[in-house]
PDB file of N, CA and C in Angstrom:
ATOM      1  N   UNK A   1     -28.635  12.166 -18.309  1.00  0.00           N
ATOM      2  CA  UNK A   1     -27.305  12.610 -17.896  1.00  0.00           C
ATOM      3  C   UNK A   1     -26.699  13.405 -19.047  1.00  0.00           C
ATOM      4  N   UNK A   2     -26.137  14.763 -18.941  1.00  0.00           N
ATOM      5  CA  UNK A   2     -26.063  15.295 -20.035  1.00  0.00           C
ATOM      6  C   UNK A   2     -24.068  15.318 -20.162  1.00  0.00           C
ATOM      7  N   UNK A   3     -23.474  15.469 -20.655  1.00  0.00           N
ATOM      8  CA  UNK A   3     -22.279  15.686 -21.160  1.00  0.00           C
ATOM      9  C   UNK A   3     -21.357  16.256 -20.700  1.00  0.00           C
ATOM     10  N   UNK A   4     -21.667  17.111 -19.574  1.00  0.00           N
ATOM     11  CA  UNK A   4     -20.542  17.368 -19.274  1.00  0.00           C
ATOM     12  C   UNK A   4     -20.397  16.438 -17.275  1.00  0.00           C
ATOM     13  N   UNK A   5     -21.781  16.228 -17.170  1.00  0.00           N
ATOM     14  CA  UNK A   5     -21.326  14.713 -16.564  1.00  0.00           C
ATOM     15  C   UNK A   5     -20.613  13.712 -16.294  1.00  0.00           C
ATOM     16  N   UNK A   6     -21.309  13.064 -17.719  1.00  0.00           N
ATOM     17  CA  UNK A   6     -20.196  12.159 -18.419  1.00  0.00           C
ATOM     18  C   UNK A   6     -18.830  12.365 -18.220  1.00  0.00           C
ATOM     19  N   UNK A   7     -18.694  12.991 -19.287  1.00  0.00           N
ATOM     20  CA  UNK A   7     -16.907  13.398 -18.817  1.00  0.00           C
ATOM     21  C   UNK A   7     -16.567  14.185 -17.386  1.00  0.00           C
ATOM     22  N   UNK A   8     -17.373  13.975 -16.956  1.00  0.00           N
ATOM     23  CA  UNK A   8     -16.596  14.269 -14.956  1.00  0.00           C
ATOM     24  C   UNK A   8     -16.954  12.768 -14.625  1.00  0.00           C
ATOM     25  N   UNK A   9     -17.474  12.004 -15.263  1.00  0.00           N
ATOM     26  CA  UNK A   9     -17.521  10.918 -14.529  1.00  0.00           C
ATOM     27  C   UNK A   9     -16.038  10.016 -14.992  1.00  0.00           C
ATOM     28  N   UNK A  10     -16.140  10.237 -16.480  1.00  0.00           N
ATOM     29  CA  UNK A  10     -15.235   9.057 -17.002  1.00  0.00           C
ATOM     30  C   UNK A  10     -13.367   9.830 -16.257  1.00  0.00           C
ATOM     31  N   UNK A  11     -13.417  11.795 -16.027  1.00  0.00           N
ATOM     32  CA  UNK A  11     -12.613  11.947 -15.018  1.00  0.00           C
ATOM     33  C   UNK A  11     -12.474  11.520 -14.053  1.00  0.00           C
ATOM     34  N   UNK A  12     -13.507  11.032 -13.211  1.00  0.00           N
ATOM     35  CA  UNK A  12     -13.554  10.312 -11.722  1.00  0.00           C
ATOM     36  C   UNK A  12     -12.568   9.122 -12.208  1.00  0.00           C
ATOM     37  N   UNK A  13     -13.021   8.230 -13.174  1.00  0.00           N
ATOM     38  CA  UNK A  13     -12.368   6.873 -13.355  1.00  0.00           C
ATOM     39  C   UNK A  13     -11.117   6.868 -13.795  1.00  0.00           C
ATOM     40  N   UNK A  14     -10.834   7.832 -14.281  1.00  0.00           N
ATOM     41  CA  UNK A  14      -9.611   8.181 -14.791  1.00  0.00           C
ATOM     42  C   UNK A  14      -8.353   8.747 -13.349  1.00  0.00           C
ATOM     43  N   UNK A  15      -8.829   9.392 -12.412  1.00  0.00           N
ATOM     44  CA  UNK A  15      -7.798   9.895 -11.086  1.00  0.00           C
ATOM     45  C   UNK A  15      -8.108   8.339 -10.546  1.00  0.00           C
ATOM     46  N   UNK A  16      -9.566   7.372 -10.670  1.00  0.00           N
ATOM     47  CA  UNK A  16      -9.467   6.435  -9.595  1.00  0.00           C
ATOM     48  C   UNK A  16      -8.269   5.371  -9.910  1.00  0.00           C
ATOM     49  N   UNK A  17      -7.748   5.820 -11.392  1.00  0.00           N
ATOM     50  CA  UNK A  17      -6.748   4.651 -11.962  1.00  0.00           C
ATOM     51  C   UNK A  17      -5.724   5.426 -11.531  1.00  0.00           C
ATOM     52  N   UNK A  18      -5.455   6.535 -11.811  1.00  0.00           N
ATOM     53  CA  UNK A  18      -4.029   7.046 -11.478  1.00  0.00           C
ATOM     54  C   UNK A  18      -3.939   6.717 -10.022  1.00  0.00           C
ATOM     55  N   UNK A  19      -4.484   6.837  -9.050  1.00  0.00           N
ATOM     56  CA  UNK A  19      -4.747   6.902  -7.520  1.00  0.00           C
ATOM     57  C   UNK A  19      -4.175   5.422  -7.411  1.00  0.00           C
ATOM     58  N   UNK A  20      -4.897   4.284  -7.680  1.00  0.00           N
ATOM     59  CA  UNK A  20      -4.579   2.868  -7.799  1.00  0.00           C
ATOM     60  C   UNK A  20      -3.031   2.634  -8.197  1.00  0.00           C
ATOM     61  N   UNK A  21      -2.557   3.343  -9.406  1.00  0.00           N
ATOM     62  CA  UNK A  21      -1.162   3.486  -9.742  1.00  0.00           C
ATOM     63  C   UNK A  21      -0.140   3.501  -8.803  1.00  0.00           C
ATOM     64  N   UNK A  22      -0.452   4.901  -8.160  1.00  0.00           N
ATOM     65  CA  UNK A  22       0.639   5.736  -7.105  1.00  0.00           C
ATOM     66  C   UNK A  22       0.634   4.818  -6.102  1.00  0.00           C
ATOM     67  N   UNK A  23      -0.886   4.395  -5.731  1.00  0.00           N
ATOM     68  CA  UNK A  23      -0.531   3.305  -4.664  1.00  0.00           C
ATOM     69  C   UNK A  23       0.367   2.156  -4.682  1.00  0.00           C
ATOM     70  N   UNK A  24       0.179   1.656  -5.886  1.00  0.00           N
ATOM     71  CA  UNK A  24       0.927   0.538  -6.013  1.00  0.00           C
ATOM     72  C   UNK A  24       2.707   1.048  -6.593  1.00  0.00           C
ATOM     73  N   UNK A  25       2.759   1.896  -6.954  1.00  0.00           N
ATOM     74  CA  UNK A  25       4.514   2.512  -6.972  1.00  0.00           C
ATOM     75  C   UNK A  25       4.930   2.563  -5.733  1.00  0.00           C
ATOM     76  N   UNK A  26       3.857   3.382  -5.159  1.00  0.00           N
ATOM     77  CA  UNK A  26       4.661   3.795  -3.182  1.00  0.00           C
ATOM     78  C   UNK A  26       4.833   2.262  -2.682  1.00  0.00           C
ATOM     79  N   UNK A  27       3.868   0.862  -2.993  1.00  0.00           N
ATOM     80  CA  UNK A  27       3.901   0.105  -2.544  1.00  0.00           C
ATOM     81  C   UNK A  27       5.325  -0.489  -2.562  1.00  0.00           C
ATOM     82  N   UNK A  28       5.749  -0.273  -3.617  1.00  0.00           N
ATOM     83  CA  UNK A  28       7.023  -1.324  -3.964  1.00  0.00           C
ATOM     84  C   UNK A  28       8.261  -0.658  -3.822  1.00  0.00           C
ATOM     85  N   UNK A  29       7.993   0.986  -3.604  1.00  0.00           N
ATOM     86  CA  UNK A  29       9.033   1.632  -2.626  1.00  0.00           C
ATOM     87  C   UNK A  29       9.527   1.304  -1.361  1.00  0.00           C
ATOM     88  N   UNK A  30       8.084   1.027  -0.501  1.00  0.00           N
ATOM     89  CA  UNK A  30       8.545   0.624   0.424  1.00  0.00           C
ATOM     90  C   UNK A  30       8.829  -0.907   0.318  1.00  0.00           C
ATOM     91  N   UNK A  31       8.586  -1.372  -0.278  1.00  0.00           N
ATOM     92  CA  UNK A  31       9.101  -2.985  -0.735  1.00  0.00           C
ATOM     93  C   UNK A  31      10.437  -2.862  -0.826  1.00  0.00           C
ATOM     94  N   UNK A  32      11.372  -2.290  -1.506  1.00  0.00           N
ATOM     95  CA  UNK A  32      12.572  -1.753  -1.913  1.00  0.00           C
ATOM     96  C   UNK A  32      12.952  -1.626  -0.558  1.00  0.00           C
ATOM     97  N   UNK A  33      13.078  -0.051   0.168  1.00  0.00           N
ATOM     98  CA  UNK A  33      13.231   0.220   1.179  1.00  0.00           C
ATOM     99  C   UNK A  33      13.887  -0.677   2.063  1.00  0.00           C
ATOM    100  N   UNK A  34      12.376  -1.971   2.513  1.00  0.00           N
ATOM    101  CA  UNK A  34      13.016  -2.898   3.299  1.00  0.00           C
ATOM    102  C   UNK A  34      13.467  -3.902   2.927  1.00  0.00           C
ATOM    103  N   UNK A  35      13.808  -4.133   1.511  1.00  0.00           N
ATOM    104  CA  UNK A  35      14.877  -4.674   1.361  1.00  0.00           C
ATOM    105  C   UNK A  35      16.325  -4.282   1.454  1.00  0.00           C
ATOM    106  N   UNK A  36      16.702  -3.221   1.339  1.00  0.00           N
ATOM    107  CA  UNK A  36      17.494  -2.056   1.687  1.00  0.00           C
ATOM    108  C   UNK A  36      17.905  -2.441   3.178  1.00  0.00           C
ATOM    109  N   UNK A  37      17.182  -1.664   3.755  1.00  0.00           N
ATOM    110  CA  UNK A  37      17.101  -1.804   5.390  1.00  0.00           C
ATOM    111  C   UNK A  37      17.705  -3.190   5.764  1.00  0.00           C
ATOM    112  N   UNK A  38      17.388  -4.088   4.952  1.00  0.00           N
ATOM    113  CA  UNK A  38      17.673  -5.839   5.991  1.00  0.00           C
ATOM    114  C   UNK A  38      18.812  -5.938   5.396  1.00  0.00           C
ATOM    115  N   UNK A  39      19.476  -5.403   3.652  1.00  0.00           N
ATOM    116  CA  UNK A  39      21.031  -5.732   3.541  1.00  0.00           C
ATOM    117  C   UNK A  39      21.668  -4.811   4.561  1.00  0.00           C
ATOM    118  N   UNK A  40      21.723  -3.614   4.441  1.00  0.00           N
ATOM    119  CA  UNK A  40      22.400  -2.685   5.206  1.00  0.00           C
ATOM    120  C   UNK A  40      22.065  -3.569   6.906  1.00  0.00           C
ATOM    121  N   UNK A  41      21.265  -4.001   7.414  1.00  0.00           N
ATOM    122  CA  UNK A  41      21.385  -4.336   8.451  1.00  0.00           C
ATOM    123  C   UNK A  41      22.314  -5.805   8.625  1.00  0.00           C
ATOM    124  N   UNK A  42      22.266  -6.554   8.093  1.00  0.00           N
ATOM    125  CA  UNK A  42      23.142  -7.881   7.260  1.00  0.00           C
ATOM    126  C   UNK A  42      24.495  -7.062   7.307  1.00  0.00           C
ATOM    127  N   UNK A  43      24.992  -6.634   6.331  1.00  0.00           N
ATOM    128  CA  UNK A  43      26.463  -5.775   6.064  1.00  0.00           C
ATOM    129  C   UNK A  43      27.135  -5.418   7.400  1.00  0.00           C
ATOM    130  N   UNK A  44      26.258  -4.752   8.311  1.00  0.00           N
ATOM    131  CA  UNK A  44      26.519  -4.397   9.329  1.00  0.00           C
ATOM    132  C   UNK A  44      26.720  -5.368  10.784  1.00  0.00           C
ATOM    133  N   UNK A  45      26.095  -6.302  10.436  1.00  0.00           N
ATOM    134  CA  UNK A  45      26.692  -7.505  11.160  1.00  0.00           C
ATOM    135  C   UNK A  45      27.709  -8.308  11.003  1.00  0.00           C
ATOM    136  N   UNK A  46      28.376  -8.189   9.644  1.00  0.00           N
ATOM    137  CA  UNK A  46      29.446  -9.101   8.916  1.00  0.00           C
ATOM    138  C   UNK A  46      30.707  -8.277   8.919  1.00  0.00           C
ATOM    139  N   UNK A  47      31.752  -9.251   9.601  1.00  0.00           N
ATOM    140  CA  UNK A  47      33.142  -8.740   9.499  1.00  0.00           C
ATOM    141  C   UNK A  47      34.036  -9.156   8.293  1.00  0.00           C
ATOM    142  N   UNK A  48      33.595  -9.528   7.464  1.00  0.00           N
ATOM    143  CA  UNK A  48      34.301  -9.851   6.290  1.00  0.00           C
ATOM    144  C   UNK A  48      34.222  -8.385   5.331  1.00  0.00           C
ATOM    145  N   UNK A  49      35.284  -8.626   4.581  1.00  0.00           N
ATOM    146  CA  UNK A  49      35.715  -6.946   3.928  1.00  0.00           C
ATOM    147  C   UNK A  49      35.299  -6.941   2.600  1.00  0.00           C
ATOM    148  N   UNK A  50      34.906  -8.214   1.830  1.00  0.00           N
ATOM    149  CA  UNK A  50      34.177  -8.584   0.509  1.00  0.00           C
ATOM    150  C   UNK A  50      32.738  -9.021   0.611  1.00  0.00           C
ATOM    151  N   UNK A  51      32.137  -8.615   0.029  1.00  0.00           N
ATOM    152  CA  UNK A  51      30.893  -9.198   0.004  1.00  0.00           C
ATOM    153  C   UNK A  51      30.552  -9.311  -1.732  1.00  0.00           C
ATOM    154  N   UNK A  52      29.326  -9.693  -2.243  1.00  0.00           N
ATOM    155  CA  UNK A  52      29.020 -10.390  -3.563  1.00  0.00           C
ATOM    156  C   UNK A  52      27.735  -9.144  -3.519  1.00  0.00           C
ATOM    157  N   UNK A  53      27.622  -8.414  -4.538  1.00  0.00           N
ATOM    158  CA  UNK A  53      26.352  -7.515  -5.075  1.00  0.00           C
ATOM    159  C   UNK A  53      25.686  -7.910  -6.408  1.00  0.00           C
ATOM    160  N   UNK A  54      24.487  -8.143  -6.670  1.00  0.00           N
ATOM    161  CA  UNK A  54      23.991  -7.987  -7.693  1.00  0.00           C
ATOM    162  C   UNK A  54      23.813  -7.074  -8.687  1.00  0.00           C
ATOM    163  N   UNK A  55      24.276  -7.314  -9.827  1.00  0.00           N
ATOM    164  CA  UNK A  55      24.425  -6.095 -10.916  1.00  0.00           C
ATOM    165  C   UNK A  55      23.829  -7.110 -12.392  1.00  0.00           C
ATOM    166  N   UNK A  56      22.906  -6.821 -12.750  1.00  0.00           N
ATOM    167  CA  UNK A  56      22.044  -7.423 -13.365  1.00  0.00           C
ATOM    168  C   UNK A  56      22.028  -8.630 -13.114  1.00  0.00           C
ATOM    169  N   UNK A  57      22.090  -9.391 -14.025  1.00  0.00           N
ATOM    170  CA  UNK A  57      22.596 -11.454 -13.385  1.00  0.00           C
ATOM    171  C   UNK A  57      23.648 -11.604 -13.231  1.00  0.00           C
ATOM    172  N   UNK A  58      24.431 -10.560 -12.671  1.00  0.00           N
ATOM    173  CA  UNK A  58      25.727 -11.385 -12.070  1.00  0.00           C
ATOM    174  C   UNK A  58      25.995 -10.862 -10.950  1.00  0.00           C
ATOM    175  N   UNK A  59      26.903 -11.753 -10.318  1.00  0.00           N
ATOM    176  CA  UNK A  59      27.329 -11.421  -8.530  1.00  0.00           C
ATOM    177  C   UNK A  59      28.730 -10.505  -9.074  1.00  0.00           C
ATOM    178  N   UNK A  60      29.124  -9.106  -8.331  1.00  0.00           N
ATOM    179  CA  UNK A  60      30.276  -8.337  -8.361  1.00  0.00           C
ATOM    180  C   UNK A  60      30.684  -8.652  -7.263  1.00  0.00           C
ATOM    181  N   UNK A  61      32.101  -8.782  -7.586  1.00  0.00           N
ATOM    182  CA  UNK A  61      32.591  -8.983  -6.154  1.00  0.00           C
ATOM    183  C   UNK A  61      33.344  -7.370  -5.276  1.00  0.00           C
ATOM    184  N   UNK A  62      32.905  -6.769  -4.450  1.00  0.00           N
ATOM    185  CA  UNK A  62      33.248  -5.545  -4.205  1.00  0.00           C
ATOM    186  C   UNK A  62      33.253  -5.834  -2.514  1.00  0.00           C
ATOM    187  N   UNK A  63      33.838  -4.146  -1.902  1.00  0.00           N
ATOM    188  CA  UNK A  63      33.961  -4.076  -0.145  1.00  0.00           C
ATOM    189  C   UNK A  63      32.714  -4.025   0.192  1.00  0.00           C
ATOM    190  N   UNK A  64      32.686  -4.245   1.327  1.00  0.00           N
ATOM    191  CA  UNK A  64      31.769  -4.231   2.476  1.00  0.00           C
ATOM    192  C   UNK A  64      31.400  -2.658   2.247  1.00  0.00           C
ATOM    193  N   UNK A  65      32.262  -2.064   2.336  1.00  0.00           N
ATOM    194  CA  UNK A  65      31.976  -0.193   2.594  1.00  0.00           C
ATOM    195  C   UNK A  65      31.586   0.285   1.327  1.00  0.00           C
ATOM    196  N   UNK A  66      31.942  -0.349   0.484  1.00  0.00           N
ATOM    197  CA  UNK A  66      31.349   0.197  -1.272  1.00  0.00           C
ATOM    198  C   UNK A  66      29.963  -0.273  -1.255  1.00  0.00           C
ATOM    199  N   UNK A  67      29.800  -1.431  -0.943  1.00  0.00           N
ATOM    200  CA  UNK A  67      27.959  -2.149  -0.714  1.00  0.00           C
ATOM    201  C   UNK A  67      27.611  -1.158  -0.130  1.00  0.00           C
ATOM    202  N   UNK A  68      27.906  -0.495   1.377  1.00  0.00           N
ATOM    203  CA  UNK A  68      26.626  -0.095   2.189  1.00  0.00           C
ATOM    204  C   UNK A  68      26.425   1.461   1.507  1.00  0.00           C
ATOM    205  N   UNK A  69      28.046   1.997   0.961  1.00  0.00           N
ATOM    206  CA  UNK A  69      28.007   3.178   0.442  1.00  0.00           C
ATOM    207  C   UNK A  69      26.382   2.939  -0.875  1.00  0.00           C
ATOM    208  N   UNK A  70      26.468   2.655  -1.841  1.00  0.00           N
ATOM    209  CA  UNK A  70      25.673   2.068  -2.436  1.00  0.00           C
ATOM    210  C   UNK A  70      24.286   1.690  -2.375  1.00  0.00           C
ATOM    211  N   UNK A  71      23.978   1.642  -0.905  1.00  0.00           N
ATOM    212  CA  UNK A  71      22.909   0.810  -0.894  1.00  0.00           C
ATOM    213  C   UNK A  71      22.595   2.025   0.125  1.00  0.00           C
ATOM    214  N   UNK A  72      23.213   2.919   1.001  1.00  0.00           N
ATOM    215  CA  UNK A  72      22.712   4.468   1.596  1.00  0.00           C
ATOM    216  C   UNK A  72      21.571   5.494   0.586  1.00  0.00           C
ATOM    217  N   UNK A  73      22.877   5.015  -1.095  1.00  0.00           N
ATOM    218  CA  UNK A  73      22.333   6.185  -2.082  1.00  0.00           C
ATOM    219  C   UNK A  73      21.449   5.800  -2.606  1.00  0.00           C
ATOM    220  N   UNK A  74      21.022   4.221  -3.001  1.00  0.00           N
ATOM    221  CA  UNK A  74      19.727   3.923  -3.118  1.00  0.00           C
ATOM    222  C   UNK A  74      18.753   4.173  -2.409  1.00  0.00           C
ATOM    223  N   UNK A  75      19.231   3.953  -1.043  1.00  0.00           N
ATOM    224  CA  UNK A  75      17.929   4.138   0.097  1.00  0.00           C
ATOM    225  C   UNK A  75      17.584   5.609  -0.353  1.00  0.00           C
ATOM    226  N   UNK A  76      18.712   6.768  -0.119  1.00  0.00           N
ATOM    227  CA  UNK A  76      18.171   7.830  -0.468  1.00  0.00           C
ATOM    228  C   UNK A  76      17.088   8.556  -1.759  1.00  0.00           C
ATOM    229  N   UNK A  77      17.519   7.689  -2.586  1.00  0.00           N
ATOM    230  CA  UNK A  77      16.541   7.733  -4.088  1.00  0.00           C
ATOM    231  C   UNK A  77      15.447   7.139  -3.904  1.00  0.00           C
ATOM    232  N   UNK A  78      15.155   6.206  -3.184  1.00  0.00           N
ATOM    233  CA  UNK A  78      13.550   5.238  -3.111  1.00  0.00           C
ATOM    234  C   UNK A  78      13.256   6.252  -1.567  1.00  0.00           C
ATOM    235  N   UNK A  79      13.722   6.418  -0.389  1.00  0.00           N
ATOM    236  CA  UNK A  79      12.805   7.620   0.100  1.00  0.00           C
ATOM    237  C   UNK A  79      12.345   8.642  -0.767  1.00  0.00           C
ATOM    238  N   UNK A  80      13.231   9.722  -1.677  1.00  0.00           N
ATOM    239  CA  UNK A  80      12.558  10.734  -2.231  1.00  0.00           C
ATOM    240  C   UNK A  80      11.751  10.018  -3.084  1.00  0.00           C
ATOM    241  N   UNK A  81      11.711   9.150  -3.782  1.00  0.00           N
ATOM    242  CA  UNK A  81      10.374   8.534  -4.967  1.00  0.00           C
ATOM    243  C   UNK A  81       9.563   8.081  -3.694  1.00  0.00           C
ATOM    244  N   UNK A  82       9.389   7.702  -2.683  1.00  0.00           N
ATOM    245  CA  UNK A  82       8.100   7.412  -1.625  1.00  0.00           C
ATOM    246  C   UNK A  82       7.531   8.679  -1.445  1.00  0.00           C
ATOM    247  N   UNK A  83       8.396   9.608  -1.090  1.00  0.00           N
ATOM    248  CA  UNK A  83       7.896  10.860  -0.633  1.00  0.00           C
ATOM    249  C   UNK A  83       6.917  11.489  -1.705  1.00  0.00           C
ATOM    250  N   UNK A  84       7.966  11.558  -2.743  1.00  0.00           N
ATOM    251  CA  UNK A  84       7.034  12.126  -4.449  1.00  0.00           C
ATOM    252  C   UNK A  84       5.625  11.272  -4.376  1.00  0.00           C
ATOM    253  N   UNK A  85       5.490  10.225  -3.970  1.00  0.00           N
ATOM    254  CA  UNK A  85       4.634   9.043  -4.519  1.00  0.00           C
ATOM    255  C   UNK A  85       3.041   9.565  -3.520  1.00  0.00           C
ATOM    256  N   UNK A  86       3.769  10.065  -1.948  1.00  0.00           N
ATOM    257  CA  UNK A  86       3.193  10.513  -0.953  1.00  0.00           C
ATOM    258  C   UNK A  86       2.291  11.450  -1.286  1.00  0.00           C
ATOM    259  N   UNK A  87       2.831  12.410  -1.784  1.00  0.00           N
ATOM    260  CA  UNK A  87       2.549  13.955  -2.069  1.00  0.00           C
ATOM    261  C   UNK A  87       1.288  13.667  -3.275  1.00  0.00           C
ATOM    262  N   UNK A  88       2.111  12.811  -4.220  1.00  0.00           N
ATOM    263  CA  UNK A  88       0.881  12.542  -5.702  1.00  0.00           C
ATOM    264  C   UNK A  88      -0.502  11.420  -4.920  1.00  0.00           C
ATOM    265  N   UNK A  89      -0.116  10.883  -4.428  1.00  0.00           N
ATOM    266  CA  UNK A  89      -1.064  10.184  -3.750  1.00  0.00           C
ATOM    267  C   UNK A  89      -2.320  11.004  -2.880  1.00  0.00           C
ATOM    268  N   UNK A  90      -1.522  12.162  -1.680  1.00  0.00           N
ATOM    269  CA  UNK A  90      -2.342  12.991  -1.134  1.00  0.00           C
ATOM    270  C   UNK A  90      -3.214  14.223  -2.264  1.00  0.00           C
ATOM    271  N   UNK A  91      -2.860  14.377  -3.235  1.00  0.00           N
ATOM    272  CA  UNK A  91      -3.219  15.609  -3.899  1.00  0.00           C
ATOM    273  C   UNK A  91      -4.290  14.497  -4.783  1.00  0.00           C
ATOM    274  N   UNK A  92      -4.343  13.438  -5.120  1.00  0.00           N
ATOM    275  CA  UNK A  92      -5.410  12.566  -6.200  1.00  0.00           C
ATOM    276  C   UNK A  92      -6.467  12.258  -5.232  1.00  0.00           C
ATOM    277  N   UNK A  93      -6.127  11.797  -3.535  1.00  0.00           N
ATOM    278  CA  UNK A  93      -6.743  11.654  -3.057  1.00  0.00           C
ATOM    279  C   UNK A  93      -7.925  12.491  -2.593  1.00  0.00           C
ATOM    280  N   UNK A  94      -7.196  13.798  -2.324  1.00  0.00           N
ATOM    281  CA  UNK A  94      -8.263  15.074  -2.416  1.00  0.00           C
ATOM    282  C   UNK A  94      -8.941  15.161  -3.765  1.00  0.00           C
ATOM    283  N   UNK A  95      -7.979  15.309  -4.789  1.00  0.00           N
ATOM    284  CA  UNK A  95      -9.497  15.540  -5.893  1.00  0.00           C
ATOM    285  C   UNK A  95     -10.272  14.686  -6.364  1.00  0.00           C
ATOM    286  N   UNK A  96      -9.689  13.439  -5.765  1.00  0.00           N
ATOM    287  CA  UNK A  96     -11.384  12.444  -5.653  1.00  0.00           C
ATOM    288  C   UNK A  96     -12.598  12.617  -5.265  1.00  0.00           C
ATOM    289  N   UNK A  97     -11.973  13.143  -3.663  1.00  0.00           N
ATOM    290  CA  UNK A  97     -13.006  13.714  -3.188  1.00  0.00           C
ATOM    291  C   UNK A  97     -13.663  14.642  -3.393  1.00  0.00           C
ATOM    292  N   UNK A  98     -12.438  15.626  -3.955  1.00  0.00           N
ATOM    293  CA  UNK A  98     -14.275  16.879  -4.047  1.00  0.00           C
ATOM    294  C   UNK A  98     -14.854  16.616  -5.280  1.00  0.00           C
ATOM    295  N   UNK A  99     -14.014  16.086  -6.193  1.00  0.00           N
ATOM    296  CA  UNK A  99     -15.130  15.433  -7.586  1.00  0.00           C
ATOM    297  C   UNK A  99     -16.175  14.522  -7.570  1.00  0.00           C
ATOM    298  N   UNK A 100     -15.840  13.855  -6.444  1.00  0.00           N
ATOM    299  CA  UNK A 100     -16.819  12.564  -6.241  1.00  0.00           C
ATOM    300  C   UNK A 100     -18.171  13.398  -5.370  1.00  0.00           C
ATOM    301  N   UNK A 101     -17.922  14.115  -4.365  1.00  0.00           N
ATOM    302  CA  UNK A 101     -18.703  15.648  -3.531  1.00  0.00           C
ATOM    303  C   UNK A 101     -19.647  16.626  -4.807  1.00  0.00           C
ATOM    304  N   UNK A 102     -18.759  16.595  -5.979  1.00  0.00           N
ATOM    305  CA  UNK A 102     -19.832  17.296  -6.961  1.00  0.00           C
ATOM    306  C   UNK A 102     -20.518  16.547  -7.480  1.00  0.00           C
ATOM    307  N   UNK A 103     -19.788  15.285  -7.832  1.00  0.00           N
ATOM    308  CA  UNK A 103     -21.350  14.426  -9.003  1.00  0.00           C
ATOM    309  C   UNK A 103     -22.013  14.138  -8.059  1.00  0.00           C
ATOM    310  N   UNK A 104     -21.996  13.745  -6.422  1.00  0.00           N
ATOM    311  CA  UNK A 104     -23.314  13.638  -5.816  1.00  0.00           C
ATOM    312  C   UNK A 104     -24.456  14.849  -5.826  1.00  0.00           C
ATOM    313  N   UNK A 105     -23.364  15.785  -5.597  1.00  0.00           N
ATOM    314  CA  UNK A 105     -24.789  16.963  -5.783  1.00  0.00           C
ATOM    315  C   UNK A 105     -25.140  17.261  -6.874  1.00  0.00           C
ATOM    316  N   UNK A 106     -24.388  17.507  -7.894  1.00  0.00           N
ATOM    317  CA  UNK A 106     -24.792  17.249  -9.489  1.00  0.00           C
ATOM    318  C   UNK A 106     -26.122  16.282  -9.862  1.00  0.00           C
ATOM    319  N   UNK A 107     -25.789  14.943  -9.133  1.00  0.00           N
ATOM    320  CA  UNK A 107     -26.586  13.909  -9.659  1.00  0.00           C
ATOM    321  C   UNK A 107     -27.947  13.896  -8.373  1.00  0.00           C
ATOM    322  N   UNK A 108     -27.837  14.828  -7.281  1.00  0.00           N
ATOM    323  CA  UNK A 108     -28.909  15.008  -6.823  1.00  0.00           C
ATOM    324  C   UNK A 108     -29.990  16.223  -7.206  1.00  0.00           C
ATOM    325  N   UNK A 109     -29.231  17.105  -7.987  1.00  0.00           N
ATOM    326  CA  UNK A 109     -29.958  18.572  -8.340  1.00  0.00           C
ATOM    327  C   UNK A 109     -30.594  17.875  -9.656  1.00  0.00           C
ATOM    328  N   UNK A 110     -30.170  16.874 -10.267  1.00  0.00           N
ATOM    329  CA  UNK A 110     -30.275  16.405 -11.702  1.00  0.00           C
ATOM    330  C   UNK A 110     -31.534  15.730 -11.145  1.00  0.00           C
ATOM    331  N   UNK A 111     -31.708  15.583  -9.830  1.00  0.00           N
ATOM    332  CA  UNK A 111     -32.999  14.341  -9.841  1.00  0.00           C
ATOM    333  C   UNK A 111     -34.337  14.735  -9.387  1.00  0.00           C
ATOM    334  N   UNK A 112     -33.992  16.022  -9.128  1.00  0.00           N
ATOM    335  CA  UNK A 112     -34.803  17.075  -8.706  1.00  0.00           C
ATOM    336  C   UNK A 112     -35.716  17.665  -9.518  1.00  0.00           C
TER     337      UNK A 112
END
């Protein structure tokens, strides 16, 4: 196996970690998300005008309409980081493939 192999291989292992990464970021986006989704759906069932938010370890006490305001603009920030996560995910996923498509033929012309 000569050298410049090698380093397309130890590249393969190297996108297969980044790839593993993105997956697991998008994962906990959408983890986020629906946690998102079930307060905002909660909020929206409750007629009380205070509710309790978490802001590091402590409960704030704030409105009902400041929570969901709040928790809209989060949703909006963890969709665009899913989406980003989407896009990096589809583009690693392709150059897996055609890298993984060359060392087979690489490593079949090599055996030749």
């Amino acid at each position: 196996m000569d050298n410049e192999m090698e380093r397309q291989i130890m590249y393969l292992q190297n996108l297969e970690k980044q790839f593993q990464s993105v997956l697991m970021q998008k994962q906990q986006m959408e983890l986020q998300l629906n946690e998102i989704g079930l307060a905002l759906e909660e909020l929206g069932k409750t007629k009380e005008e205070n509710v309790y938010k978490s802001v590091g370890g402590l409960l704030i006490k704030t409105t009902t309409e400041e929570a969901k305001k709040d928790l809209e603009e989060k949703k909006k920030l963890f969709e665009a980081r899913k989406k980003s996560f989407s896009e990096t995910e589809e583009k690693l996923k392709n150059d897996l493939a055609r890298l993984q498509k060359k060392l087979k033929e690489d490593l079949a012309n090599a055996g030749q």
